[in-house]
Protein backbone atom coordinates (compact mmCIF):
# COMPACT_ATOMS: atom_id res chain seq x y z
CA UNK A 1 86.02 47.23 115.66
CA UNK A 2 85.98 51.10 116.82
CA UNK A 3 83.28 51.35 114.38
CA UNK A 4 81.03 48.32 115.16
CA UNK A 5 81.28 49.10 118.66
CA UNK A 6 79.93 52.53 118.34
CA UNK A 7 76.92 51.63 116.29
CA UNK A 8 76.29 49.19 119.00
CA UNK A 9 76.24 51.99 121.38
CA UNK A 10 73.92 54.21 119.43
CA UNK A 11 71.56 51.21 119.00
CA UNK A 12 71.80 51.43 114.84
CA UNK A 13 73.58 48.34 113.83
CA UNK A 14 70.55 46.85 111.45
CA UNK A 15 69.88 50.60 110.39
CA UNK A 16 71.06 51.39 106.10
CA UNK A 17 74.10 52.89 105.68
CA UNK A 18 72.72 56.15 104.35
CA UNK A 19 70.99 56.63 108.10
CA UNK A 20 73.93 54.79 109.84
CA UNK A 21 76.17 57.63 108.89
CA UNK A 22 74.24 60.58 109.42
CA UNK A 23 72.88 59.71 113.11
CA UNK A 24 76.85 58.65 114.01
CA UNK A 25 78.06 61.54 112.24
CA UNK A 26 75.46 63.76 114.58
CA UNK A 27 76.45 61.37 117.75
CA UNK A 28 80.06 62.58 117.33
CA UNK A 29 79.42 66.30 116.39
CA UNK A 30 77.03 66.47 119.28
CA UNK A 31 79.56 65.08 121.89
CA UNK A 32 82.53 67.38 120.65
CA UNK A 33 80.41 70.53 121.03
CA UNK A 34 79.05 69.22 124.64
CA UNK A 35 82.90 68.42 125.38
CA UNK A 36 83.78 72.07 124.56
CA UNK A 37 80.97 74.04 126.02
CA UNK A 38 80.78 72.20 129.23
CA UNK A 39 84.29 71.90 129.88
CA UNK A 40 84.82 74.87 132.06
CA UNK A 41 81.25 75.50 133.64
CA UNK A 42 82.62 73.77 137.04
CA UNK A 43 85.16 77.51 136.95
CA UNK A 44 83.88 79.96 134.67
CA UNK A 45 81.50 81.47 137.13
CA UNK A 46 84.15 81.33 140.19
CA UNK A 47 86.59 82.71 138.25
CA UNK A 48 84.27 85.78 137.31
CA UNK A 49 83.20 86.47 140.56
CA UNK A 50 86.73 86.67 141.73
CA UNK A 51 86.42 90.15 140.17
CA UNK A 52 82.88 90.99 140.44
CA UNK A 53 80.26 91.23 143.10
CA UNK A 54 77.35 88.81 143.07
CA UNK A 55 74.86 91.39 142.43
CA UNK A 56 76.84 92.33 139.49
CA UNK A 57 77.03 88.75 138.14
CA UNK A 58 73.42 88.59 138.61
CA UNK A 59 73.74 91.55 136.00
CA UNK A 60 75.86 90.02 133.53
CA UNK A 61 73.73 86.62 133.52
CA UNK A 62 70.90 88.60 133.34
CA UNK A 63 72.83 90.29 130.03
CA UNK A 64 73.82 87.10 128.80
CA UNK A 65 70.31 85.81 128.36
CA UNK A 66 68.28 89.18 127.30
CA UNK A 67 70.89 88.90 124.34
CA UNK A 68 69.40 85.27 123.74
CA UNK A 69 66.29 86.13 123.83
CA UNK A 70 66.41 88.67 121.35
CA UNK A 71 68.45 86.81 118.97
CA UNK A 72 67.21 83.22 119.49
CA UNK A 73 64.46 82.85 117.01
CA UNK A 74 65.68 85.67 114.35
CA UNK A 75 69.34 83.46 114.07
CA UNK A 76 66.98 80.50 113.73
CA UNK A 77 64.56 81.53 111.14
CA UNK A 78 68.27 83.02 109.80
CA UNK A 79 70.25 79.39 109.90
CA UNK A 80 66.94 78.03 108.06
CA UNK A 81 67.92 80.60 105.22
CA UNK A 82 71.53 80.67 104.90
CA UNK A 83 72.16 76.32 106.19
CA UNK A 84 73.04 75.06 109.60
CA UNK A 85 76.46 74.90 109.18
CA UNK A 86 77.56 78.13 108.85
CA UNK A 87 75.54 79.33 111.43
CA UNK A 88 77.50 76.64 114.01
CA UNK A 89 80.75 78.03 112.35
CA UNK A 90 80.04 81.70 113.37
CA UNK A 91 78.20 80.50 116.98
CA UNK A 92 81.57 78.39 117.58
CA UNK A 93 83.54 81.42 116.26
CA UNK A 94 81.92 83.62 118.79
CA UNK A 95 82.28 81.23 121.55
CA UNK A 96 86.05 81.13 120.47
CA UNK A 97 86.09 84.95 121.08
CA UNK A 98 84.18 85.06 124.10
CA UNK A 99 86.56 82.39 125.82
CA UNK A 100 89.85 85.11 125.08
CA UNK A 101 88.07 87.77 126.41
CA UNK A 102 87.17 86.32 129.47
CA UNK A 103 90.87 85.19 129.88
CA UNK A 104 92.19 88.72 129.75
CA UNK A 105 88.89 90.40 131.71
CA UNK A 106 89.79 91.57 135.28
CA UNK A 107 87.00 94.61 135.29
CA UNK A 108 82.82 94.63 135.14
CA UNK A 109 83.20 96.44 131.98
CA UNK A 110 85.18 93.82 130.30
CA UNK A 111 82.84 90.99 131.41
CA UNK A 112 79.63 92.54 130.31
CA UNK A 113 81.49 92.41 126.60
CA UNK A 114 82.49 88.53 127.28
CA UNK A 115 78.36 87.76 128.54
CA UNK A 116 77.52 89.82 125.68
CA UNK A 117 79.53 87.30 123.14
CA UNK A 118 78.26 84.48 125.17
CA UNK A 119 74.23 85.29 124.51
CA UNK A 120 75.20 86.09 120.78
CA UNK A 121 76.75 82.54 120.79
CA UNK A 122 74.13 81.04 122.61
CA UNK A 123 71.89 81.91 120.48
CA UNK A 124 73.70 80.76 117.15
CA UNK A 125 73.98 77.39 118.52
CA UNK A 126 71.02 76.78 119.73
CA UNK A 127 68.61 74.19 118.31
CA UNK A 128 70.99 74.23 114.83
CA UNK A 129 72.57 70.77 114.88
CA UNK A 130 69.04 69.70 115.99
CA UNK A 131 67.40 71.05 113.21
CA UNK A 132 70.17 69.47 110.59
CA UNK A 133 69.31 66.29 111.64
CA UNK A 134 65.76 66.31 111.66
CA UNK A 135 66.29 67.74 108.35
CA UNK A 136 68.11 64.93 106.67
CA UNK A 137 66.51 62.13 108.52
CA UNK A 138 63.32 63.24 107.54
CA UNK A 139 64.32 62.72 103.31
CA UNK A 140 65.33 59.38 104.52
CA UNK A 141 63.62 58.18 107.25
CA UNK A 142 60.48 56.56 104.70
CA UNK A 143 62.81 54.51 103.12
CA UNK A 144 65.02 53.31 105.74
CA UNK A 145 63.18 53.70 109.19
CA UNK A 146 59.31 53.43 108.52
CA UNK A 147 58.10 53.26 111.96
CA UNK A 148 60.68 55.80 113.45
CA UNK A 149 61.83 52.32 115.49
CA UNK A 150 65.72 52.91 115.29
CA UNK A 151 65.52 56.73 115.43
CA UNK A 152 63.52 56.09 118.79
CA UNK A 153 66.46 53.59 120.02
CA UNK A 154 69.16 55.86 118.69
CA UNK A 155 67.84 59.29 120.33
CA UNK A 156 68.07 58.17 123.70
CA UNK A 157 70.92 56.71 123.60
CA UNK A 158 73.40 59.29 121.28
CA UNK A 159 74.06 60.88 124.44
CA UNK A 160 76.01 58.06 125.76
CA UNK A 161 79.22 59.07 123.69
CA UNK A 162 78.60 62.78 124.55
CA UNK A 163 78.17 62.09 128.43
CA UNK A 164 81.17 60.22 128.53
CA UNK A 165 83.54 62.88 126.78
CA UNK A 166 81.99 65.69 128.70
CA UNK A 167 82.59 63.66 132.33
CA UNK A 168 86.47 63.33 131.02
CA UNK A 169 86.42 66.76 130.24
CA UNK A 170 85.97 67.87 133.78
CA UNK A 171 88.29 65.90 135.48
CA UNK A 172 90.72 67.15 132.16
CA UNK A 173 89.77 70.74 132.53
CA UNK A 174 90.37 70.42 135.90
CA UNK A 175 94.01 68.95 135.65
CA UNK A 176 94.99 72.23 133.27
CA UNK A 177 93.42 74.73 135.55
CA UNK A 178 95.55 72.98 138.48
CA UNK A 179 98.78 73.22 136.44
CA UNK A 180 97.91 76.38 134.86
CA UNK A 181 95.63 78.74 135.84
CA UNK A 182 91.87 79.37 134.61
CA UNK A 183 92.94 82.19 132.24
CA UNK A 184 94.71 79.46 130.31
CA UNK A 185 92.01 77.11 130.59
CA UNK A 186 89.68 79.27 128.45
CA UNK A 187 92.62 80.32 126.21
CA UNK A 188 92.79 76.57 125.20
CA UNK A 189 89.06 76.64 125.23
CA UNK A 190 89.32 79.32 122.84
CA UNK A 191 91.67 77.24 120.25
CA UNK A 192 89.64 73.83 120.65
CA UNK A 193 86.55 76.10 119.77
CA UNK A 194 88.24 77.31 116.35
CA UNK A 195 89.31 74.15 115.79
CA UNK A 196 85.49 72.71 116.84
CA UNK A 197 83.85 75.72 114.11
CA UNK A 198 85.90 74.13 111.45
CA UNK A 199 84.85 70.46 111.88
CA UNK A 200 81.28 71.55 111.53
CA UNK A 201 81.63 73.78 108.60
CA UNK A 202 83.06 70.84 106.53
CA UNK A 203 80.74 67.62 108.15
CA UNK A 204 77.78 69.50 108.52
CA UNK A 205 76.45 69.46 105.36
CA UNK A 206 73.09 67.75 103.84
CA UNK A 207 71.69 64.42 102.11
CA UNK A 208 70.33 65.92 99.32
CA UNK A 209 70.90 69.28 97.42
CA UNK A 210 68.35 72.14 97.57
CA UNK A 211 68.84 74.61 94.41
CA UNK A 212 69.50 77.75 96.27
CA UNK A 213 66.81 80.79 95.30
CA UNK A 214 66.18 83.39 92.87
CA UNK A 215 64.66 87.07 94.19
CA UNK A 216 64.38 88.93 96.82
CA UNK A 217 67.53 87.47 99.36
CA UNK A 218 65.34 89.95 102.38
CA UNK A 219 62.20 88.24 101.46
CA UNK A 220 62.90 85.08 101.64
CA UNK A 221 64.58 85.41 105.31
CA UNK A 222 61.48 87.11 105.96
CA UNK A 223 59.50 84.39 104.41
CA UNK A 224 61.53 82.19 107.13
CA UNK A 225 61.02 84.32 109.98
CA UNK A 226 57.72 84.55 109.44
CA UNK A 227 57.19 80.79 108.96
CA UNK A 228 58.24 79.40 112.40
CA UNK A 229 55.29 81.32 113.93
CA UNK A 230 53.29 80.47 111.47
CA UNK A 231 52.86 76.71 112.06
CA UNK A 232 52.86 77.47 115.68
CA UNK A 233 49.85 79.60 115.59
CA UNK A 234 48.29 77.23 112.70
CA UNK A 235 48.98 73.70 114.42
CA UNK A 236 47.62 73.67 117.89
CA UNK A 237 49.57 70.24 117.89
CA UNK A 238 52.85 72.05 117.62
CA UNK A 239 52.00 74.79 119.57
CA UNK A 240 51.16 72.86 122.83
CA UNK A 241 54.00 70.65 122.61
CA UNK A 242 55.82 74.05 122.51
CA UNK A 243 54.60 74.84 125.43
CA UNK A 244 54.66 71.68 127.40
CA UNK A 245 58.59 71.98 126.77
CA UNK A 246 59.30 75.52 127.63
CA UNK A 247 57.37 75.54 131.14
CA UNK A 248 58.95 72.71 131.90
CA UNK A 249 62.65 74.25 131.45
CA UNK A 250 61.46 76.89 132.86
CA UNK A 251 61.25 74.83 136.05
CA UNK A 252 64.40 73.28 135.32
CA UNK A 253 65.78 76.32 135.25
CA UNK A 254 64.95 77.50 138.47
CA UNK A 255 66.08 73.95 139.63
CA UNK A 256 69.44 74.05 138.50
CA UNK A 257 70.02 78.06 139.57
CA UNK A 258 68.80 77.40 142.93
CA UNK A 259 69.53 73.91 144.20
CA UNK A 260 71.23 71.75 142.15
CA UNK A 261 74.76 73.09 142.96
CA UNK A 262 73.98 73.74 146.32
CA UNK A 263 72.78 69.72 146.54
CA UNK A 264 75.95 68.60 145.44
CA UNK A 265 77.91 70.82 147.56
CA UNK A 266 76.05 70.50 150.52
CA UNK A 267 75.67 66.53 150.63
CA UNK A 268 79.44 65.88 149.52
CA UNK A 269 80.69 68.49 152.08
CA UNK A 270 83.56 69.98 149.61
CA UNK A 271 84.47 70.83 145.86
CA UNK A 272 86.49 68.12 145.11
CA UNK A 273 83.43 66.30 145.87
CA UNK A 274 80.66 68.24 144.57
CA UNK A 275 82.72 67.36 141.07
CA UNK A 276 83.38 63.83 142.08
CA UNK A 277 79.46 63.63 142.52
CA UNK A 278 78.87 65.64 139.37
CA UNK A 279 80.97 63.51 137.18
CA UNK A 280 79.28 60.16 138.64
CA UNK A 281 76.34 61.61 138.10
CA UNK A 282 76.67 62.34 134.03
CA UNK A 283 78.66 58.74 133.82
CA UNK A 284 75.88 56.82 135.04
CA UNK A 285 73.55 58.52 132.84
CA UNK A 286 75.58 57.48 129.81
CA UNK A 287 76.59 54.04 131.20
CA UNK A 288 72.82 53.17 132.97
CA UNK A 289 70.42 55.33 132.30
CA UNK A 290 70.24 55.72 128.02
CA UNK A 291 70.83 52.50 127.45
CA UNK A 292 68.07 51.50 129.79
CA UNK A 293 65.86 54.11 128.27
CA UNK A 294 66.74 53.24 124.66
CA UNK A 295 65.07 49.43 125.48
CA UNK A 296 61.84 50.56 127.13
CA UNK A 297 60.81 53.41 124.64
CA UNK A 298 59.96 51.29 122.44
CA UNK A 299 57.25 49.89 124.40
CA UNK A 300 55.51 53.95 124.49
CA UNK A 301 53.30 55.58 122.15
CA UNK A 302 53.11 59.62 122.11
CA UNK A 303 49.74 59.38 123.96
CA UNK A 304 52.44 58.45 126.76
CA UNK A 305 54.33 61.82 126.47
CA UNK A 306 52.01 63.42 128.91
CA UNK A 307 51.26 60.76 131.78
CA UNK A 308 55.54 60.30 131.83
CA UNK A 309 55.73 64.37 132.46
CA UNK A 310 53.24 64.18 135.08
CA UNK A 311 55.44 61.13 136.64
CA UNK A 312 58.50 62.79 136.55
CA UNK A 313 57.30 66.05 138.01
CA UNK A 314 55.50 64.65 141.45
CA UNK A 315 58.51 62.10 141.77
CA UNK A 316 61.55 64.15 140.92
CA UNK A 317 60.45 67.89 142.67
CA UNK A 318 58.42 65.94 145.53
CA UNK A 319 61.52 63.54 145.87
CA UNK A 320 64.05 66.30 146.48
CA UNK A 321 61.34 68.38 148.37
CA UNK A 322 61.40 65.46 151.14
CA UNK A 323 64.80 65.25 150.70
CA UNK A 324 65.45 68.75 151.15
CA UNK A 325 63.38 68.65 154.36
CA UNK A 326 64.67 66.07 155.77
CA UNK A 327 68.57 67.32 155.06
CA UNK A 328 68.11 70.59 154.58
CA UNK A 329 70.76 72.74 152.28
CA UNK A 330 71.87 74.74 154.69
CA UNK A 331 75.39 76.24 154.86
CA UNK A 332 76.02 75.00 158.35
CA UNK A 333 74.93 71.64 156.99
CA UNK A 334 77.38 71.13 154.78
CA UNK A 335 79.29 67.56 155.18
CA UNK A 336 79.40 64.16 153.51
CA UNK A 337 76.19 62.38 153.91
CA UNK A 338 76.27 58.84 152.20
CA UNK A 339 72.48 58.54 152.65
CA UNK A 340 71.54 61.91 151.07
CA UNK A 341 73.88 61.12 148.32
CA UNK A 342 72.59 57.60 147.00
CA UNK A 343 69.07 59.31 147.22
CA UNK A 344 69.87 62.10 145.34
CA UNK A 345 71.84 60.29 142.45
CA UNK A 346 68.34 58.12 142.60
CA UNK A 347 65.82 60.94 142.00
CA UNK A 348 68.74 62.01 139.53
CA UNK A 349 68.87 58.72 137.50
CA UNK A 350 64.65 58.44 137.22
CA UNK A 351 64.79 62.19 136.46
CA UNK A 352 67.26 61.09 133.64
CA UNK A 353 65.74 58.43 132.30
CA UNK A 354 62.18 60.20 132.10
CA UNK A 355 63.50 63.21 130.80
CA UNK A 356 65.20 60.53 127.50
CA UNK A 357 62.16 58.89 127.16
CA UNK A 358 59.59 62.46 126.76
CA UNK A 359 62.28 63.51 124.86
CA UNK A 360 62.51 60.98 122.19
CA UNK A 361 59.04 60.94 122.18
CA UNK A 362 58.56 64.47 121.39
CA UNK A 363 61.75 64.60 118.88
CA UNK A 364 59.48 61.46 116.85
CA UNK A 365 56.44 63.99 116.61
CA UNK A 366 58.39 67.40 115.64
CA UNK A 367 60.57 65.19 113.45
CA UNK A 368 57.15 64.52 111.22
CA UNK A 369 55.19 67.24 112.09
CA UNK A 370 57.73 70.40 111.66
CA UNK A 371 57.84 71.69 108.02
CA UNK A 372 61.59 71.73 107.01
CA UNK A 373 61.14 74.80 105.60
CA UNK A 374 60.80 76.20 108.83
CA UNK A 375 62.55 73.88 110.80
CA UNK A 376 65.14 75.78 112.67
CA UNK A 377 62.90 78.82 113.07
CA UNK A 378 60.19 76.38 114.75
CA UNK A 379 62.53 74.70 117.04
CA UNK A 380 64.05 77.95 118.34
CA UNK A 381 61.05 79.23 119.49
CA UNK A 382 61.42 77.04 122.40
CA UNK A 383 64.54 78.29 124.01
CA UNK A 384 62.98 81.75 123.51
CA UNK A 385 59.77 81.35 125.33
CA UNK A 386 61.90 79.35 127.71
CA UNK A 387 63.95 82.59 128.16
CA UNK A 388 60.58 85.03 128.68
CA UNK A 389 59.62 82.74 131.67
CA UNK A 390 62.74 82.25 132.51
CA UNK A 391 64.06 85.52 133.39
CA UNK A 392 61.00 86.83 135.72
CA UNK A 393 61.35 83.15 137.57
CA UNK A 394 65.28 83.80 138.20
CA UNK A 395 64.52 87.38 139.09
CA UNK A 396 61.69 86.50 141.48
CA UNK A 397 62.51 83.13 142.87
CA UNK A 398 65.39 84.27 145.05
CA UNK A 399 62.86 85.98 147.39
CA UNK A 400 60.27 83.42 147.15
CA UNK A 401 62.97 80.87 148.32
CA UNK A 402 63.54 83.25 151.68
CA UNK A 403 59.85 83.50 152.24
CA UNK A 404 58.45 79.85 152.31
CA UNK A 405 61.78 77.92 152.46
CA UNK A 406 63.30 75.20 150.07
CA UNK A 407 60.97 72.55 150.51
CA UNK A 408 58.30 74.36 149.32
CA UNK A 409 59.89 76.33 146.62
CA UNK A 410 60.70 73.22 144.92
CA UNK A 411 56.89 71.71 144.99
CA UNK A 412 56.39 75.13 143.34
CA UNK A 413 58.19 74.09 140.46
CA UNK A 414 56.59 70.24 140.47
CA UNK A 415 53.73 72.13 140.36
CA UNK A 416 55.01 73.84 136.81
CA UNK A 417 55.59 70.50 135.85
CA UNK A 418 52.69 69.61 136.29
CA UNK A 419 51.14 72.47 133.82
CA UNK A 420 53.57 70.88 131.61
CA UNK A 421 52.20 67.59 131.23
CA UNK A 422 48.56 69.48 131.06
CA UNK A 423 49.74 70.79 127.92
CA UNK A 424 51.52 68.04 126.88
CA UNK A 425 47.92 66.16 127.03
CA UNK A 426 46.49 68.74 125.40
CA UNK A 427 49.10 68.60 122.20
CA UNK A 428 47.86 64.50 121.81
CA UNK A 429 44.10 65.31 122.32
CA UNK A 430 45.06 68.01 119.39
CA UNK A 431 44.33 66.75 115.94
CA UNK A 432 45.21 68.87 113.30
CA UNK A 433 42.07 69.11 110.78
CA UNK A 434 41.71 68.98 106.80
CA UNK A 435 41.58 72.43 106.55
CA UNK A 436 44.05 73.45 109.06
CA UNK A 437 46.56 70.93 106.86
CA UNK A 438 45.57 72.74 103.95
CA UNK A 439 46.36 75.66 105.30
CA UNK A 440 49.97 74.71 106.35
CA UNK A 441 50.60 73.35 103.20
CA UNK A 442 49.44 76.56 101.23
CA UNK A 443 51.52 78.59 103.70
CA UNK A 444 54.90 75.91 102.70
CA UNK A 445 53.69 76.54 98.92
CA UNK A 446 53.07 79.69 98.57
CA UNK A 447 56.69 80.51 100.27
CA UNK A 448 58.40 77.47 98.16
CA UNK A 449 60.11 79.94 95.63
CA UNK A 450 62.22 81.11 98.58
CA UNK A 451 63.29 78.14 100.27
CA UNK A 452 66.27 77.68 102.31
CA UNK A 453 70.01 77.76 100.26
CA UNK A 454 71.01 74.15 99.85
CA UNK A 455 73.77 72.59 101.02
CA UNK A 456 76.28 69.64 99.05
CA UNK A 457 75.39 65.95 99.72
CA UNK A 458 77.31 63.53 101.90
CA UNK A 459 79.84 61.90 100.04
């Protein structure tokens, strides 16, 4: 029954049992590592700057994701050469480590070790389990889902399970810190992350077997490093979805530095209910919004990827623009407003269910369009252009914020949405011509003899 009813929720019931297990074996992985990594957020920065000033946790952030950026595509070109798996062992390893530290770091010294840890880890995990799956569902996906139909269905909906376990996890994470203390709360962190490296390094394995490589071991992680950029500067396809994703986290993360916290805060009046509002807000994503979003994408094409972007940025920044103007976030402002509440959780819900449905449309398109050579490599590029934008936005925004106010800082980044969907138009206007296939294909070949180290099948 347990069974049944989670294929139900993942929308994969009439899928073969070859693609039934993979996409609930990813469901499941994904929701134990978004359990683990979330758990804490709502008190691992309070708890730091109990110690530390907020200039110097600007610092340590600041640390935290220069580390990434350095790392992020080099660990992904290096996952694509060595297999997914053990590169989520060592990045939930690391985490594991970081999560200890930071329980026994009282000074600025220690912390800038535990942000160092957290960008190395960051950076290991990132785009990995992503990559796996595209992988495998890729060797099958001809033979068991043609028309991408129930891979659309399942990938906005596989959050569901993950939502739900991360919402318990707060309100969990909270009870422990309460009995506790926070120093214990990452020490158990700490253990469920072991624990959490080991489940990956023996279910995260793939479909089929890829003889591992003769030669040069250097050359052919070079051969990897180099490939990633390769189809990026070779497909203009690829390389302006690339960028019609990173500006637009780029926005997002401006949005969730600068306001989001500060919305739930403000409008709620208190903690207690700034996590009250949080958890409602990841429940009814997982209860409402992915199931809702899982029926209607199958109604959209990729030539809607664009005109959905441009939707969500006027309606979601202009939304909380008004919003902000109208009940400003001000810290002598802060109390429980039922009317600024319901319209918040509504600009949050369409931003939700846009965000699934771009998403699964641009998942279908990398899914077929990424060499899996390259895979990981290709996929973290985004995270580290994200991170180039990202860190002269954070450093900058602060300011612009004083200058021109809230309302208007937040149009600013509707209007980098915006630029997204430009680029996302752009990307389905982009055809990728004889020659230029050619060309990718040579580059695949002539780097075949060093292809990624295989993995065991699913058994």
């Amino acid at each position: 029954m347990g069974v049944k009813m989670i294929l139900w929720v993942l929308g994969i019931r009439d899928l073969a049992p070859q693609g039934k297990k993979l996409l609930t074996k990813y469901a499941l992985l994904f929701a134990l590592a978004s359990m683990m990594i979330n758990a804490s957020t709502t008190y691992y920065i309070l708890y730091v700057l109990s110690f530390v000033t907020i200039q110097q946790l600007g610092v340590l952030l600041a640390l935290s994701m220069v580390v990434q950026l350095l790392l992020d595509y080099p660990t992904g070109a290096l996952s694509d050469w060595m297999g997914q798996r053990w590169m989520l062992f060592f990045a939930y390893m690391t985490f594991a480590l970081s999560f200890i530290l930071l329980s026994e770091s009282r000074t600025f010294g220690g912390f800038v070790l535990v942000f160092l840890l957290k960008g190395v880890a960051q950076s290991q995990h990132s785009e990995a389990l992503s990559s796996w799956l595209h992988l495998n569902y890729k060797s099958i996906a001809d033979e068991v889902d043609p028309n991408r139909e129930h891979y659309k269905g399942f990938i906005t909906r596989y959050k569901v399970i993950g939502n739900s376990l991360t919402a318990l996890s707060y309100v969990v994470a909270g009870y422990v810190a309460f009995i506790f203390d926070r120093p214990m709360l990452f020490r158990f962190q700490a253990l469920a992350f072991v624990l959490l490296s080991w489940i990956y390094l023996f279910s995260v394995r793939n479909l089929t077997r890829t003889e591992g490589t003769k030669g040069d071991a250097r050359r052919t992680y070079f051969s990897h490093l180099k490939g990633g950029i390769r189809i990026v500067i070779i497909s203009g396809k690829v390389r302006y979805l690339m960028f019609s994703a990173t500006i637009w986290m780029i926005a997002l993360s401006g949005w969730a530095s600068f306001f989001l916290h500060p919305i739930y805060y403000v409008y709620t009046g208190s903690d207690v209910g700034a996590g009250v509002m949080r958890s409602l807000v990841w429940w009814l994503e997982a209860i409402m919004i992915f199931s809702l979003a899982s029926v209607i994408v199958r109604k959209f094409n990729e030539k809607w990827i664009y005109k959905i972007r441009l939707l969500q940025s006027l309606a979601f920044f202009g939304g909380f623009a008004i919003l902000s103007w109208l009940f400003p976030l001000a810290s002598d402002s802060v109390s429980f407003n039922f009317i600024a509440i319901v319209l918040a959780l509504g600009l949050m819900m369409f931003n939700s269910f846009c965000t699934r449905v771009y998403n699964t449309l641009f998942s279908v398109i990398y899914l077929d369009l990424i060499p899996d050579e390259y895979r990981n490599a290709a996929y973290s590029l985004i995270p580290t252009v994200t991170l180039i934008g990202s860190i002269p936005l954070l450093f900058a925004f602060g300011g612009i914020i004083e200058m021109i106010g809230v309302p208007i800082s937040i149009l600013l980044l509707s209007l980098l949405g915006m630029i997204s969907a430009i680029f996302a138009r752009k990307a389905i206007l982009s055809e990728i011509s004889i020659e230029k296939e050619k060309k990718i294909q040579d580059a695949i070949d002539s780097n075949s003899k060093y292809s990624s180290r295989g993995e065991m099948s699913i058994r």
